[in-house]
C-alpha atoms as a PDB file:
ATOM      1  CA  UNK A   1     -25.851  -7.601  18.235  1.00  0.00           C
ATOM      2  CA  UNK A   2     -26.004 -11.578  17.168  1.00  0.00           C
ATOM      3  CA  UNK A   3     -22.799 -11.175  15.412  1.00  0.00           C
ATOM      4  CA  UNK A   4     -20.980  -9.683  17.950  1.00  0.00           C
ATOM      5  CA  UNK A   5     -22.157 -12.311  20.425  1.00  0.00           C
ATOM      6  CA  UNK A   6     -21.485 -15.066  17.658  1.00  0.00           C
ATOM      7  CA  UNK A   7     -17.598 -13.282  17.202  1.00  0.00           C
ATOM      8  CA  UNK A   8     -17.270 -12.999  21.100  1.00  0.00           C
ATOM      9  CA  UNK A   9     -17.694 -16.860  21.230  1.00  0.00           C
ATOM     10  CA  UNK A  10     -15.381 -17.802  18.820  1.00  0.00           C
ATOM     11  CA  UNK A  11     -12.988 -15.752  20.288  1.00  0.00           C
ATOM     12  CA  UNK A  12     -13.606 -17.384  23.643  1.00  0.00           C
ATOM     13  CA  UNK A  13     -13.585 -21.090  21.866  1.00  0.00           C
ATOM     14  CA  UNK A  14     -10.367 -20.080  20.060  1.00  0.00           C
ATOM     15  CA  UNK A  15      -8.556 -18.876  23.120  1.00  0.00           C
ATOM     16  CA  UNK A  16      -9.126 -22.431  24.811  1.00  0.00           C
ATOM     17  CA  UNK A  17      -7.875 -24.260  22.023  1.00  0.00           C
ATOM     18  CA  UNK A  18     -11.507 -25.370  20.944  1.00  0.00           C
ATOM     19  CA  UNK A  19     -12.068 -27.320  24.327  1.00  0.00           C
ATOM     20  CA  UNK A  20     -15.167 -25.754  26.050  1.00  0.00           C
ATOM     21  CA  UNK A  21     -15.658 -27.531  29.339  1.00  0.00           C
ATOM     22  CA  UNK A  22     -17.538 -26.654  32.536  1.00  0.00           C
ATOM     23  CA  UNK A  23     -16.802 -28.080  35.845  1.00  0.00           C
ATOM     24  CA  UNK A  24     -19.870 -29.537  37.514  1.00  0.00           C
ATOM     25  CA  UNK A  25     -19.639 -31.311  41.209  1.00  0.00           C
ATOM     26  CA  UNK A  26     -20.446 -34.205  42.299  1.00  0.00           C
ATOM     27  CA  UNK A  27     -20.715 -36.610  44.917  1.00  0.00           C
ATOM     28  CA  UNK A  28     -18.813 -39.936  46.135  1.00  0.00           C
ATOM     29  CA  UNK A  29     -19.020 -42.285  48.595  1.00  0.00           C
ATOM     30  CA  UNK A  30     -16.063 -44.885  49.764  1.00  0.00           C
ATOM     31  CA  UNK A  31     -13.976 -46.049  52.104  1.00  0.00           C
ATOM     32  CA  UNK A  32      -9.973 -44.277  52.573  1.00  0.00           C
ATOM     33  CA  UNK A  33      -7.228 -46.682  51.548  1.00  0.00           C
ATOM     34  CA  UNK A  34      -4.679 -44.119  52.027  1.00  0.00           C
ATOM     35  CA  UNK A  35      -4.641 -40.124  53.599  1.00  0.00           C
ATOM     36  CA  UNK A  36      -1.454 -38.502  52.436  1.00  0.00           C
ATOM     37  CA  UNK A  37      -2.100 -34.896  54.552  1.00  0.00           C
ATOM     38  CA  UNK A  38       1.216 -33.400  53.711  1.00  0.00           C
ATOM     39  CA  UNK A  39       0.675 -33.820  50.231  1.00  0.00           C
ATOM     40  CA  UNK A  40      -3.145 -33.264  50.587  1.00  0.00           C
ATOM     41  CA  UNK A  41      -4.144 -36.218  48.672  1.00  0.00           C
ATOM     42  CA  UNK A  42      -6.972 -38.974  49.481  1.00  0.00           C
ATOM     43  CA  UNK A  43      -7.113 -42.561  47.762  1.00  0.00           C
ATOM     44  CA  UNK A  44     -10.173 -44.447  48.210  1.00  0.00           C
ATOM     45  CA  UNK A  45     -10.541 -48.074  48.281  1.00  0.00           C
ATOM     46  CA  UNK A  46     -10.901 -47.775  43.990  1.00  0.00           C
ATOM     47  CA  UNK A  47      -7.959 -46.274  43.471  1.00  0.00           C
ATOM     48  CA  UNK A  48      -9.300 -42.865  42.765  1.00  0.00           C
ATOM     49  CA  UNK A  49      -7.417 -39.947  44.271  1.00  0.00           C
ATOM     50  CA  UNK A  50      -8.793 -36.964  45.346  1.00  0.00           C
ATOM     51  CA  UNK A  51      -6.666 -33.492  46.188  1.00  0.00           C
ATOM     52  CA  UNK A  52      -7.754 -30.895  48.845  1.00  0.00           C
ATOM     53  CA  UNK A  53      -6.581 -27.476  49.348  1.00  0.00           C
ATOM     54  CA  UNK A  54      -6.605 -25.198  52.646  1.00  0.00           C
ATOM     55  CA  UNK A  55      -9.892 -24.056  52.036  1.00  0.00           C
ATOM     56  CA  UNK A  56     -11.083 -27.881  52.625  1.00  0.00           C
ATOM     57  CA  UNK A  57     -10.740 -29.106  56.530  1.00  0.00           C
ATOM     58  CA  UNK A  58     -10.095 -32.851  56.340  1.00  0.00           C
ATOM     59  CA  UNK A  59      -9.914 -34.248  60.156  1.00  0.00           C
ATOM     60  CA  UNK A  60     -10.885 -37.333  61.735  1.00  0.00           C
ATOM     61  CA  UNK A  61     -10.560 -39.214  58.482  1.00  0.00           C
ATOM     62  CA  UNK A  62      -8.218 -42.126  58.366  1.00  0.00           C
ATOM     63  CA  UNK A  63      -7.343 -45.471  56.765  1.00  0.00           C
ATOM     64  CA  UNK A  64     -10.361 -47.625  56.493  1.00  0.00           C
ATOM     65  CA  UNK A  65     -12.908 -44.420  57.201  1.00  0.00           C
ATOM     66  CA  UNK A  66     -16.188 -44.836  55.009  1.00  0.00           C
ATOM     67  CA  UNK A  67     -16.751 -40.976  53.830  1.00  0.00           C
ATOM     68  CA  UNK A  68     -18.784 -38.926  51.886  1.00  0.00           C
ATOM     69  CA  UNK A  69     -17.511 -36.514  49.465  1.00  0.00           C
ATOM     70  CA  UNK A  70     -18.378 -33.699  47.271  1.00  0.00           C
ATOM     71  CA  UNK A  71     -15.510 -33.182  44.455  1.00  0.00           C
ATOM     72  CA  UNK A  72     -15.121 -30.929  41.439  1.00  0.00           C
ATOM     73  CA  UNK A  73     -12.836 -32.364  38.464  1.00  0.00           C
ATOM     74  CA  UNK A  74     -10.113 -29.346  37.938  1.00  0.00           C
ATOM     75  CA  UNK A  75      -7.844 -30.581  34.934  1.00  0.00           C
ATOM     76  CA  UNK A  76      -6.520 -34.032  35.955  1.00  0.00           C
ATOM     77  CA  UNK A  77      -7.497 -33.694  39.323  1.00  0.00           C
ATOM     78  CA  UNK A  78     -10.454 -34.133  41.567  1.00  0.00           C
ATOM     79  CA  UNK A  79     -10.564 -31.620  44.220  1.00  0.00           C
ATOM     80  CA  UNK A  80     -12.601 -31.748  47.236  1.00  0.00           C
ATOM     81  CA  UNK A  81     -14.976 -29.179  47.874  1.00  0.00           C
ATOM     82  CA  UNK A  82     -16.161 -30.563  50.870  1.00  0.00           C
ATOM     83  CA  UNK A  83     -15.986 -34.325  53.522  1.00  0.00           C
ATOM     84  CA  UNK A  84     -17.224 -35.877  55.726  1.00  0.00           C
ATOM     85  CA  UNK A  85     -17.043 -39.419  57.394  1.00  0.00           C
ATOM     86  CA  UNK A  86     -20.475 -41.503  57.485  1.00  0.00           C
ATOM     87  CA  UNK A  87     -20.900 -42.901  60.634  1.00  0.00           C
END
């Protein structure tokens, strides 16, 4: 039983190239320098960008809006898993 879990895990490590990574959340807080909502893409006043998708509803956010965010990295993205702006 151990070496079939210690085989199934180097298989798993092997398939992704030796990168294990797991995708935690976290939060953010900032104000919007730009809202691109075609391209579904937030900047905040840092310079970060953050990416949405349809499952996200991003209203009443704008240039200069202070929000709160809860992102997950995905690759070489941050997508939003949920915002809101702090009033």
């Amino acid at each position: 039983m151990k070496r079939a879990l210690i085989a199934g895990l180097a298989l798993v490590v092997a398939m992704t190239g030796g990168a294990v990574s797991i995708a935690s959340a976290a939060d953010v807080e900032g104000t919007v320098k730009t809202i691109q909502t075609k391209e579904r893409v937030m900047t905040l006043s840092d310079g970060t960008q953050y990416h949405w998708t349809e499952s996200v509803t991003v209203t009443d956010i704008k240039e200069g809006s202070k929000v709160k965010a809860t992102y997950e990295p995905q690759g070489d993205k941050m997508v939003l898993k949920k915002i809101e702006v702090v009033k």
